[in-house]
Protein backbone atom coordinates (compact mmCIF):
# COMPACT_ATOMS: atom_id res chain seq x y z
CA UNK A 1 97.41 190.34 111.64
CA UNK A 2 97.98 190.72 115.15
CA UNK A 3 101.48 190.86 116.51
CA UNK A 4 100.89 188.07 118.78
CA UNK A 5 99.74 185.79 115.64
CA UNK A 6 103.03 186.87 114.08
CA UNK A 7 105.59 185.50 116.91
CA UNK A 8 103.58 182.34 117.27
CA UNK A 9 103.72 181.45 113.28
CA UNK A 10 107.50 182.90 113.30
CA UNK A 11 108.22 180.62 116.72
CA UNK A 12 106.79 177.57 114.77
CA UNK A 13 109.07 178.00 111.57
CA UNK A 14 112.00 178.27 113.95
CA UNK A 15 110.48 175.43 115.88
CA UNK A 16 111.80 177.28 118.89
CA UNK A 17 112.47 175.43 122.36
CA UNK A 18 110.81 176.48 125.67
CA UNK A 19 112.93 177.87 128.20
CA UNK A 20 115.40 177.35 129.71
CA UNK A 21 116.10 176.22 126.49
CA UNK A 22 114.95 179.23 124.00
CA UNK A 23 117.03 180.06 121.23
CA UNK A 24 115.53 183.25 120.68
CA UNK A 25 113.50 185.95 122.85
CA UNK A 26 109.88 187.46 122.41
CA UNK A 27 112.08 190.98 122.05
CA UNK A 28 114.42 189.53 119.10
CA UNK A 29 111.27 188.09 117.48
CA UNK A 30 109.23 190.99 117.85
CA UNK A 31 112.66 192.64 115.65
CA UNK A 32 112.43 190.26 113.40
CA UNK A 33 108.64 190.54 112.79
CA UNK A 34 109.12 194.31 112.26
CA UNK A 35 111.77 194.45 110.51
CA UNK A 36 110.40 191.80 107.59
CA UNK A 37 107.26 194.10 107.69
CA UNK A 38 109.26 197.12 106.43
CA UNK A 39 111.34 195.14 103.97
CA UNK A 40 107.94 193.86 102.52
CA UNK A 41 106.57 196.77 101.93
CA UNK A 42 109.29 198.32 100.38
CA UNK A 43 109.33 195.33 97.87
CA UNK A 44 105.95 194.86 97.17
CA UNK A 45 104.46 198.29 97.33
CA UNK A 46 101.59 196.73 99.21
CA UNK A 47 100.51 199.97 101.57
CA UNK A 48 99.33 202.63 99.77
CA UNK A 49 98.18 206.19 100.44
CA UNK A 50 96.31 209.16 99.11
CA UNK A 51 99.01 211.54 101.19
CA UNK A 52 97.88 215.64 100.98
CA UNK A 53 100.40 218.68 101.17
CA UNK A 54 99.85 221.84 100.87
CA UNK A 55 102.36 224.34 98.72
CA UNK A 56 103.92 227.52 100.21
CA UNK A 57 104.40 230.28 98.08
CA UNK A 58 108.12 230.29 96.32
CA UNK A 59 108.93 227.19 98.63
CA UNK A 60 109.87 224.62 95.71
CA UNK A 61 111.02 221.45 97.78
CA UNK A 62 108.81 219.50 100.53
CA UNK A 63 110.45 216.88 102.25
CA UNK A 64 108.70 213.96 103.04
CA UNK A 65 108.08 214.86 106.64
CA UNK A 66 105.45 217.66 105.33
CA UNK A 67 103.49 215.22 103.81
CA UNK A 68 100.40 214.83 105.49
CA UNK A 69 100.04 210.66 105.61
CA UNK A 70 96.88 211.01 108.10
CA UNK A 71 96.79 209.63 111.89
CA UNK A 72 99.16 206.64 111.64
CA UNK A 73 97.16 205.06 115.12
CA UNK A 74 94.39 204.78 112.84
CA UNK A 75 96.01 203.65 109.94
CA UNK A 76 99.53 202.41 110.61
CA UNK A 77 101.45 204.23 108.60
CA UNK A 78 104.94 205.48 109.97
CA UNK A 79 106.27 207.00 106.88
CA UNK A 80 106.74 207.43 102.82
CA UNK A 81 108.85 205.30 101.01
CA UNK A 82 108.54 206.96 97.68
CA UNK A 83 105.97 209.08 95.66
CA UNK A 84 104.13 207.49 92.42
CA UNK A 85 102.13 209.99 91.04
CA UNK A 86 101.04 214.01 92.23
CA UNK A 87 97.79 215.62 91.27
CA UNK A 88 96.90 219.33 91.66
CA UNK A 89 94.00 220.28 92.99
CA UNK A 90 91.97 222.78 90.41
CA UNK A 91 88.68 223.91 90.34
CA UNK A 92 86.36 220.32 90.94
CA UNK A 93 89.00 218.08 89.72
CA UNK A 94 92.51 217.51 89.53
CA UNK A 95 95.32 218.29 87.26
CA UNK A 96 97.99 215.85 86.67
CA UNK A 97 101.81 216.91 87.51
CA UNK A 98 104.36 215.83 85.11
CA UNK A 99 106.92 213.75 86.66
CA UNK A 100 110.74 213.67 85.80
CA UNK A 101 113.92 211.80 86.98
CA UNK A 102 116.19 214.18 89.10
CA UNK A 103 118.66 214.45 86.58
CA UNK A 104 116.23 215.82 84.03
CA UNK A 105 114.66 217.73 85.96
CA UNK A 106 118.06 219.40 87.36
CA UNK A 107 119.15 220.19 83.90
CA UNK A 108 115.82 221.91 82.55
CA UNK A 109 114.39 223.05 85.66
CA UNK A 110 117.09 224.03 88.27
CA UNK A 111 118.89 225.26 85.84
CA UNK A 112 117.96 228.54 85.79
CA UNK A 113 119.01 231.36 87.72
CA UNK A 114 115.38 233.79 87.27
CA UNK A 115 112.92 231.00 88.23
CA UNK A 116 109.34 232.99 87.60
CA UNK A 117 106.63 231.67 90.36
CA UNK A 118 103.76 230.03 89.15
CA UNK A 119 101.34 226.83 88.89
CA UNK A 120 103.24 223.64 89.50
CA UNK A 121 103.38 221.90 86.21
CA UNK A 122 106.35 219.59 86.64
CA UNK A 123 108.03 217.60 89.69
CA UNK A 124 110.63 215.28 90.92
CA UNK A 125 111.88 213.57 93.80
CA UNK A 126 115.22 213.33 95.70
CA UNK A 127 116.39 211.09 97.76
CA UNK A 128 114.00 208.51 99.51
CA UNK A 129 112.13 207.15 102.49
CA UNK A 130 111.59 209.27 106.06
CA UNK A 131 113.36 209.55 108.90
CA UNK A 132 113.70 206.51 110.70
CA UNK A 133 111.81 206.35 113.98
CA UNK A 134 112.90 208.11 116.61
CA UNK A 135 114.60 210.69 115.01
CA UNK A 136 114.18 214.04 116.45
CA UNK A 137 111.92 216.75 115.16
CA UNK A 138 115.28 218.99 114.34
CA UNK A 139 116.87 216.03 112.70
CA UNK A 140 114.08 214.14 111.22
CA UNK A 141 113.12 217.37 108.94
CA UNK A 142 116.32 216.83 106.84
CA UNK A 143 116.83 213.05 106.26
CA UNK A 144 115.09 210.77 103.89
CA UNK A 145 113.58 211.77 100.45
CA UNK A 146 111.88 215.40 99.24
CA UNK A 147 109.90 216.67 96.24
CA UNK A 148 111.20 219.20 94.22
CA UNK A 149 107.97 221.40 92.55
CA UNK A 150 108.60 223.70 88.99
CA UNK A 151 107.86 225.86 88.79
CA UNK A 152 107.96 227.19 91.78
CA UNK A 153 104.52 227.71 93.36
CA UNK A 154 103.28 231.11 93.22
CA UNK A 155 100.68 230.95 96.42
CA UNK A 156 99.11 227.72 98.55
CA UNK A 157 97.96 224.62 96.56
CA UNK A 158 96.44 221.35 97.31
CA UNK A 159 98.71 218.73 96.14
CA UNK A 160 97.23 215.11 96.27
CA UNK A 161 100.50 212.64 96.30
CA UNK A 162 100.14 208.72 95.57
CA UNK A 163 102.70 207.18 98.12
CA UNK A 164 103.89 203.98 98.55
CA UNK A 165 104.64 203.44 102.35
CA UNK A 166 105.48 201.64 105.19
CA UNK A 167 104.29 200.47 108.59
CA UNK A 168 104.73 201.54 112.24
CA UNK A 169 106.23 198.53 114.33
CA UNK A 170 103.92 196.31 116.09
CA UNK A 171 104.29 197.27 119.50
CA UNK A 172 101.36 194.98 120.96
CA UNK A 173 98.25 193.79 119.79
CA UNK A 174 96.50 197.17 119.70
CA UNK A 175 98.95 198.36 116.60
CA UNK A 176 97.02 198.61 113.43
CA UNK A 177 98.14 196.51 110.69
CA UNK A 178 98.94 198.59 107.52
CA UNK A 179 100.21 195.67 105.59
CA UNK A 180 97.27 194.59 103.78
CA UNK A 181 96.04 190.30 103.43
CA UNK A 182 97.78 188.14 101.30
CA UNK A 183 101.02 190.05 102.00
CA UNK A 184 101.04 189.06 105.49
CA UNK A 185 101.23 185.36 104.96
CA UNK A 186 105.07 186.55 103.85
CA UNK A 187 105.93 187.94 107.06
CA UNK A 188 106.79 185.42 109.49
CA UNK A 189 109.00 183.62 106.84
CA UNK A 190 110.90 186.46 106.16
CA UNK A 191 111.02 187.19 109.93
CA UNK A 192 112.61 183.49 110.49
CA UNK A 193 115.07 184.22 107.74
CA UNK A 194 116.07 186.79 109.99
CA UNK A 195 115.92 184.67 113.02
CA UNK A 196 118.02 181.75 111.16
CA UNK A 197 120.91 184.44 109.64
CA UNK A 198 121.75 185.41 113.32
CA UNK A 199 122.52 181.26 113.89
CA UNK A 200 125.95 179.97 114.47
CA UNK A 201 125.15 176.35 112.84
CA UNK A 202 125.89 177.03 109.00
CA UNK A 203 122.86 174.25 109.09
CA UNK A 204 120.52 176.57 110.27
CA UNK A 205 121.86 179.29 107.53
CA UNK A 206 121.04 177.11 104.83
CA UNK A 207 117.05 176.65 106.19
CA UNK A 208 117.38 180.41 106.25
CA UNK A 209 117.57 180.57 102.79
CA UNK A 210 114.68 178.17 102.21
CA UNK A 211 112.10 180.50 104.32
CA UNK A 212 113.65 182.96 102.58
CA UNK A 213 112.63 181.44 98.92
CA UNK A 214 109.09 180.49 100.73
CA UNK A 215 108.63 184.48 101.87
CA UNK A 216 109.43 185.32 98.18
CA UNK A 217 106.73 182.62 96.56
CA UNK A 218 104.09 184.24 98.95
CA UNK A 219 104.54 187.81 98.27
CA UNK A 220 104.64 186.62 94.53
CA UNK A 221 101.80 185.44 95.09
CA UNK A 222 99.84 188.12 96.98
CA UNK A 223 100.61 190.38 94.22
CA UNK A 224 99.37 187.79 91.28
CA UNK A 225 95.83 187.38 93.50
CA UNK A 226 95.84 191.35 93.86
CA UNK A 227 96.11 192.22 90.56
CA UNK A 228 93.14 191.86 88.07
CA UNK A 229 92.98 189.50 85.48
CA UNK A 230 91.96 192.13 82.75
CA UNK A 231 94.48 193.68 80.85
CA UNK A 232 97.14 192.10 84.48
CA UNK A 233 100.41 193.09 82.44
CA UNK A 234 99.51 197.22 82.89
CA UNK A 235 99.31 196.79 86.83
CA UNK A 236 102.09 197.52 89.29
CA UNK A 237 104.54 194.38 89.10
CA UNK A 238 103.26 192.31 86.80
CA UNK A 239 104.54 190.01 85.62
CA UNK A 240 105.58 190.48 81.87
CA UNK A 241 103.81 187.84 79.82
CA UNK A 242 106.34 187.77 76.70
CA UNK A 243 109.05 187.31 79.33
CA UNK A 244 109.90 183.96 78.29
CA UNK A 245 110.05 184.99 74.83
CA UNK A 246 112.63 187.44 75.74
CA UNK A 247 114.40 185.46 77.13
CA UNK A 248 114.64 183.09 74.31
CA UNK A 249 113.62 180.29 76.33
CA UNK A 250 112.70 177.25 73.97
CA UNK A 251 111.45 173.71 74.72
CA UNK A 252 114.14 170.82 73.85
CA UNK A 253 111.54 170.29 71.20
CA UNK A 254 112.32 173.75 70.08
CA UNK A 255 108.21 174.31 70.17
CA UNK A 256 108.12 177.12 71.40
CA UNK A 257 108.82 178.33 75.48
CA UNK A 258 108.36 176.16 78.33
């Protein structure tokens, strides 16, 4: 969606005044848009890439700024929010790297004071996200989240990394939209949520948290539509079907869940 289409939805939630009246400027807005675009993908895992790094020989951690997430004017990526899955490339094919939590993988992997070099088997990560934008190049190579490789690699291989990630701001109408369609229906309610938090009138708060319930209903929803309807419950935040039951939610009939 273009960024333009964004303000003018966002502008209609907030049924915003013309001037000299405005409540709120095309910069704040333009904030707001961006900044529900990055929360959104962060909760819904909607922008997803196929990211490629390549090992160095006895170098065991990569932080995310070495990952190679492609030309981000083309596809509007500004960063990695976290890693799902890492394959090694091997002959034709791929192998499949074992992942571990960082506490695991500290006790029976980093600790070990004669690591031998060799094939990647197993990896973890530490720490999330990037470097925020506009972080220098000095500074940006040390913040946000890394991935630890064990063992350590013993020469240069071709790592293919499942990321989940999120979008450069909309700067104009030329930016490429990463977030994919049904997710952006969520934005400009999230966006006025924003808008509406920054109000004096407690009034206004309280509508804030209605767009806020409407942005989560749509993003719900984007993610029920995306997801197949064969075997739903193994895709990425599904919901779980025996919920209910767990919850030991009855019918005042006691006939079972409602």
């Amino acid at each position: 969606m273009a960024l333009t289409a964004y303000e003018t939805q966002t502008l209609q939630l907030l049924q915003n005044p013309t001037a000299p009246t405005t409540l709120y400027s095309t910069t704040d807005i333009d904030t707001y848009i961006n900044r529900a675009r990055g929360q959104l993908a962060g909760e819904a895992e909607c922008i997803r890439y196929q990211a490629a790094l390549s090992t160095v020989a006895s170098q065991q951690v990569y932080n995310f700024s070495a990952v190679n997430t492609g030309n981000s004017a083309i596809n509007g990526i500004q960063g990695i929010i976290h890693v799902r899955t890492i394959l090694l490339a091997s002959g034709s094919g791929y192998i499949w790297l074992t992942p571990r939590s960082w506490e695991w993988f500290t006790q029976f992997h980093l600790n070990n004071t004669a690591p031998v070099n060799a094939q990647p088997t197993t990896w973890s990560q530490y720490a999330q996200g990037t470097a925020p934008p506009g972080a220098s190049v000095g500074v940006g190579s040390t913040l946000g989240g890394s991935i630890y490789l064990d063992p350590p690699p013993n020469g240069v291989y071709s790592l293919l990394l499942d990321c989940v990630c999120f979008p450069v701001a909309l700067a104009d109408n030329t930016t490429v939209e990463a977030i994919p369609y049904l997710w952006t229906d969520a934005v400009p309610y999230f966006a006025a949520y924003l808008a509406l938090l920054s109000a004096q009138m407690q009034a206004r708060r309280a509508d804030a948290e209605a767009y806020f319930n409407y942005y989560q209903t749509f993003v719900q929803r984007a993610r029920q539509f995306a997801n197949p309807d064969v075997m739903r419950p193994i895709y990425s935040q599904a919901e779980d079907p025996a919920k209910i039951n767990k919850l030991g939610i009855v019918s005042k009939a006691g006939g079972g869940a409602q």
